[in-house]
Protein backbone atom coordinates (compact mmCIF):
# COMPACT_ATOMS: atom_id res chain seq x y z
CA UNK A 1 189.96 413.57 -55.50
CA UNK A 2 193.26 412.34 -56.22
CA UNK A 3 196.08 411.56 -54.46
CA UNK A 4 198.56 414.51 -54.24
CA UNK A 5 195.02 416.28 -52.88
CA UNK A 6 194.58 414.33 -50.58
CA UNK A 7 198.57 414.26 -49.11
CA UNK A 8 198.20 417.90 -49.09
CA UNK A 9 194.84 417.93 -47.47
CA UNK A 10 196.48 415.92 -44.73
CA UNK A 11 199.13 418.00 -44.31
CA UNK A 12 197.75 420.71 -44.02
CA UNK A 13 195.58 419.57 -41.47
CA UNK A 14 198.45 418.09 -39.58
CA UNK A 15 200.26 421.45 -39.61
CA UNK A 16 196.79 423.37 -37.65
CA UNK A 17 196.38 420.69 -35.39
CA UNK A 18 200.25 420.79 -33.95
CA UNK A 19 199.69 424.62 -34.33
CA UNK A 20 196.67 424.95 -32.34
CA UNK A 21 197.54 422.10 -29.76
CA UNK A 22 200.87 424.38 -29.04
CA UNK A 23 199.08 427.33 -28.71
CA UNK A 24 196.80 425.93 -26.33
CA UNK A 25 199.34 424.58 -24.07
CA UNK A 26 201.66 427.73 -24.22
CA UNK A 27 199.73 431.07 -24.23
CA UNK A 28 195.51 429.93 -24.12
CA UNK A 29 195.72 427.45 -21.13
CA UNK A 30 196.59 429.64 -18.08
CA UNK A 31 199.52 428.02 -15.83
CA UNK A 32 198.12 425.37 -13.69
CA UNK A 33 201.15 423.84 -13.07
CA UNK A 34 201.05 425.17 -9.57
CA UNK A 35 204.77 425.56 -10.24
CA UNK A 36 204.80 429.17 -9.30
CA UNK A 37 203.86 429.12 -5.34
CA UNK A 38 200.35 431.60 -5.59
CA UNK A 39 197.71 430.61 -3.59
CA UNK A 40 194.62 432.18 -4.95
CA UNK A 41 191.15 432.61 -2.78
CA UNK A 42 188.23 432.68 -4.55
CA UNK A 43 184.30 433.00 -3.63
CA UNK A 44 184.73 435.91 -1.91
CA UNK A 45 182.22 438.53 -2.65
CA UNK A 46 184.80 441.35 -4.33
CA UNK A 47 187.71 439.95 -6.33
CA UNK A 48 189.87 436.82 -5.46
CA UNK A 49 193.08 437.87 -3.59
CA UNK A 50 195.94 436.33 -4.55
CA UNK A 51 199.08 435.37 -2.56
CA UNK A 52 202.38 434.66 -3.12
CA UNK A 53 205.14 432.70 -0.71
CA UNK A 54 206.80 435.82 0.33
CA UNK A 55 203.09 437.10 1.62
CA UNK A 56 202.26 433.73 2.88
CA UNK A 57 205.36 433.75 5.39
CA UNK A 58 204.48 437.03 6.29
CA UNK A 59 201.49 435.54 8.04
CA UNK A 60 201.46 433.79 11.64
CA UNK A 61 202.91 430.43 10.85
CA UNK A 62 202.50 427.10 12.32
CA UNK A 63 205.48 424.58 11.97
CA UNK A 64 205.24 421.51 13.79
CA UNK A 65 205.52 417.82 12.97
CA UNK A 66 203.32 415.87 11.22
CA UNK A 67 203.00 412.48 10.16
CA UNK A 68 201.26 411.63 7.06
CA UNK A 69 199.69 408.22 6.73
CA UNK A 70 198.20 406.27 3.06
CA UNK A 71 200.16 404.40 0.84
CA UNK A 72 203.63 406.45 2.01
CA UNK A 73 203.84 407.02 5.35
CA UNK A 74 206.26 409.62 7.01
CA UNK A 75 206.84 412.47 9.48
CA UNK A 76 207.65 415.51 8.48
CA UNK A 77 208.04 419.15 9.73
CA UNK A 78 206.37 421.91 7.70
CA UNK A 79 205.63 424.98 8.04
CA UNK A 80 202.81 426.98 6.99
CA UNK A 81 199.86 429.10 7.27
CA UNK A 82 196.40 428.17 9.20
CA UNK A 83 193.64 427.56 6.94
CA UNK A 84 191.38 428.97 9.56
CA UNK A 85 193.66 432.17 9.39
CA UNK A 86 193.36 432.55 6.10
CA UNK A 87 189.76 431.97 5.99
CA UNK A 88 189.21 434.40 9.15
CA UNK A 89 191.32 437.12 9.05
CA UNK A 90 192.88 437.19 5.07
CA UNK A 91 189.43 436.64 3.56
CA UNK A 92 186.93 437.75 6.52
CA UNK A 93 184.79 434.80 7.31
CA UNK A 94 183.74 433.29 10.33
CA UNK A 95 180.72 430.91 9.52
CA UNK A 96 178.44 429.51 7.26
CA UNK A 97 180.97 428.14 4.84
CA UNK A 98 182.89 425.43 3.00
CA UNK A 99 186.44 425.59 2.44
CA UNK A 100 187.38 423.58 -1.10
CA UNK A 101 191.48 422.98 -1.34
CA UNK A 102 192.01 422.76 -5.26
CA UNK A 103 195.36 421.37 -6.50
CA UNK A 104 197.04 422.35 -10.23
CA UNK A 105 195.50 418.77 -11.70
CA UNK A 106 192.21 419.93 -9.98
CA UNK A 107 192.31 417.64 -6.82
CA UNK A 108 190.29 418.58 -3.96
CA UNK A 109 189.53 418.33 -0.52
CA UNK A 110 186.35 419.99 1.40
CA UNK A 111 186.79 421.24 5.00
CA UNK A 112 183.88 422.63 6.60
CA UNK A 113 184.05 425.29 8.73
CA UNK A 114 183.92 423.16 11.86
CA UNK A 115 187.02 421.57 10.83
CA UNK A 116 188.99 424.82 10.21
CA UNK A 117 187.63 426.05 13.69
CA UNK A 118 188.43 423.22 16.05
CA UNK A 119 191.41 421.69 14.28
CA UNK A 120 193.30 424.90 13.73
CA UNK A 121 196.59 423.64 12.67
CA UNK A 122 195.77 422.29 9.45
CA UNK A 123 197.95 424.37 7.15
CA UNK A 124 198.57 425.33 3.75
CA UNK A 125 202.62 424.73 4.03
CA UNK A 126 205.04 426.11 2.00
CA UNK A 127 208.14 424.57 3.80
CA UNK A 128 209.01 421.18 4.81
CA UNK A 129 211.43 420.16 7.46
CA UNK A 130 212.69 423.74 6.73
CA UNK A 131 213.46 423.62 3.53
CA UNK A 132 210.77 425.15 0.80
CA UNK A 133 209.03 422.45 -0.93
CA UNK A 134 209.43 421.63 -4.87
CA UNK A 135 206.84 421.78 -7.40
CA UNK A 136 205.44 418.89 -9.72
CA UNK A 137 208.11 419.79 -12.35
CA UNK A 138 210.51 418.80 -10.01
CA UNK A 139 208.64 415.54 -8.50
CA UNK A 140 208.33 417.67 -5.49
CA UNK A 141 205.00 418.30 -3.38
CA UNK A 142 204.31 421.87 -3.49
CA UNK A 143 205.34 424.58 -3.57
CA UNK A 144 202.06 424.62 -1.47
CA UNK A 145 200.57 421.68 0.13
CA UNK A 146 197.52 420.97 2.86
CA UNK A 147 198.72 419.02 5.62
CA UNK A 148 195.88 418.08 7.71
CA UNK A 149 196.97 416.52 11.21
CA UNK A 150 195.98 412.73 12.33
CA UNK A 151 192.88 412.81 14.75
CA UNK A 152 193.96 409.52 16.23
CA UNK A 153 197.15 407.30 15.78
CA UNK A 154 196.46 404.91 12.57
CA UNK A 155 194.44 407.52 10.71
CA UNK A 156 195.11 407.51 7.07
CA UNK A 157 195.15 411.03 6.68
CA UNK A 158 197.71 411.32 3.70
CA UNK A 159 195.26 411.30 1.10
CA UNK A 160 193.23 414.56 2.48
CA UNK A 161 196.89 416.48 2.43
CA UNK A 162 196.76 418.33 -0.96
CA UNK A 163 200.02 418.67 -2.92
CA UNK A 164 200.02 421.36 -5.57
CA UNK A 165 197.86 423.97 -4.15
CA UNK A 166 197.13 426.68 -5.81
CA UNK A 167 192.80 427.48 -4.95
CA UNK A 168 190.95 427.69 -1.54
CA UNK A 169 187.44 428.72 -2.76
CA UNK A 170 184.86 429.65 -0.26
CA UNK A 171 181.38 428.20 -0.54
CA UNK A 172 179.27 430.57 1.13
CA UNK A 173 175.83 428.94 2.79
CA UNK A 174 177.71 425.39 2.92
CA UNK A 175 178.58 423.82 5.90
């Protein structure tokens, strides 16, 4: 094989690779930039519901301070829907189940159902300190994020608080 071949061979190549890597991040990959504020619920037994912001809010809400402790530590004011709501009355569960928080960069955090049940104001919040939260595009932490409340003062509870929400799937027969 000579050398013009082989240039051409390489190009070619080049040109499908570029071609197939930009189809794959513009109309294959589905958005997961969690950009777009939906909260999907999956697990259930029909087919996944999906929610936007607008829907969210028309929800009871919870908005109350909170103050987020790991490696930044601040207090905050958001506002947002109970996980135990959502679980309960949007999706129709009341035991026997995990709840899995799932971020755009596929993050997670378990609650059981216990912890949705007796700590009822962790939230999936689409506001903070009334304003609605950015996405990652934007160096933001939302437009959805799970704030889970300290238990005790000095809890490091930052790093269970989801940013970039965009799945609660329900494990059924987990707890």
């Amino acid at each position: 094989m000579n050398r013009k071949t082989l240039a051409i061979i390489i190009g070619i190549n080049v040109v499908l690779v570029t071609t197939i890597v930009t189809l794959y991040f513009t109309v294959w990959l589905p958005s997961s930039s969690g950009d777009d504020g939906f909260l999907t619920i999956t697990g259930l037994p029909t087919e996944d519901i999906k929610l936007n912001i607008t829907q969210l809010e028309s929800f009871p809400n919870i908005s109350q301070e909170y103050y987020l402790q790991g490696s930044e530590s601040f207090s905050a004011n958001y506002t947002g829907v109970s996980v135990f709501y959502l679980v309960t009355q949007v999706a129709n569960y009341t035991e026997n189940i995990t709840v899995r928080v799932i971020a755009s960069d596929n993050f997670a955090y378990t609650l059981s159902f216990d912890d949705i049940n007796q700590t009822r104001d962790i939230i999936i919040a689409y506001k903070k300190n009334g304003e609605y939260m950015d996405g990652k595009s934007l160096d933001g932490e939302g437009p959805l994020r799970l704030v889970i409340p300290q238990k005790f003062p000095g809890e490091y509870n930052g790093q269970f608080c989801v940013k970039f929400v965009v799945v609660l799937e329900i494990i059924v027969g987990e707890q």
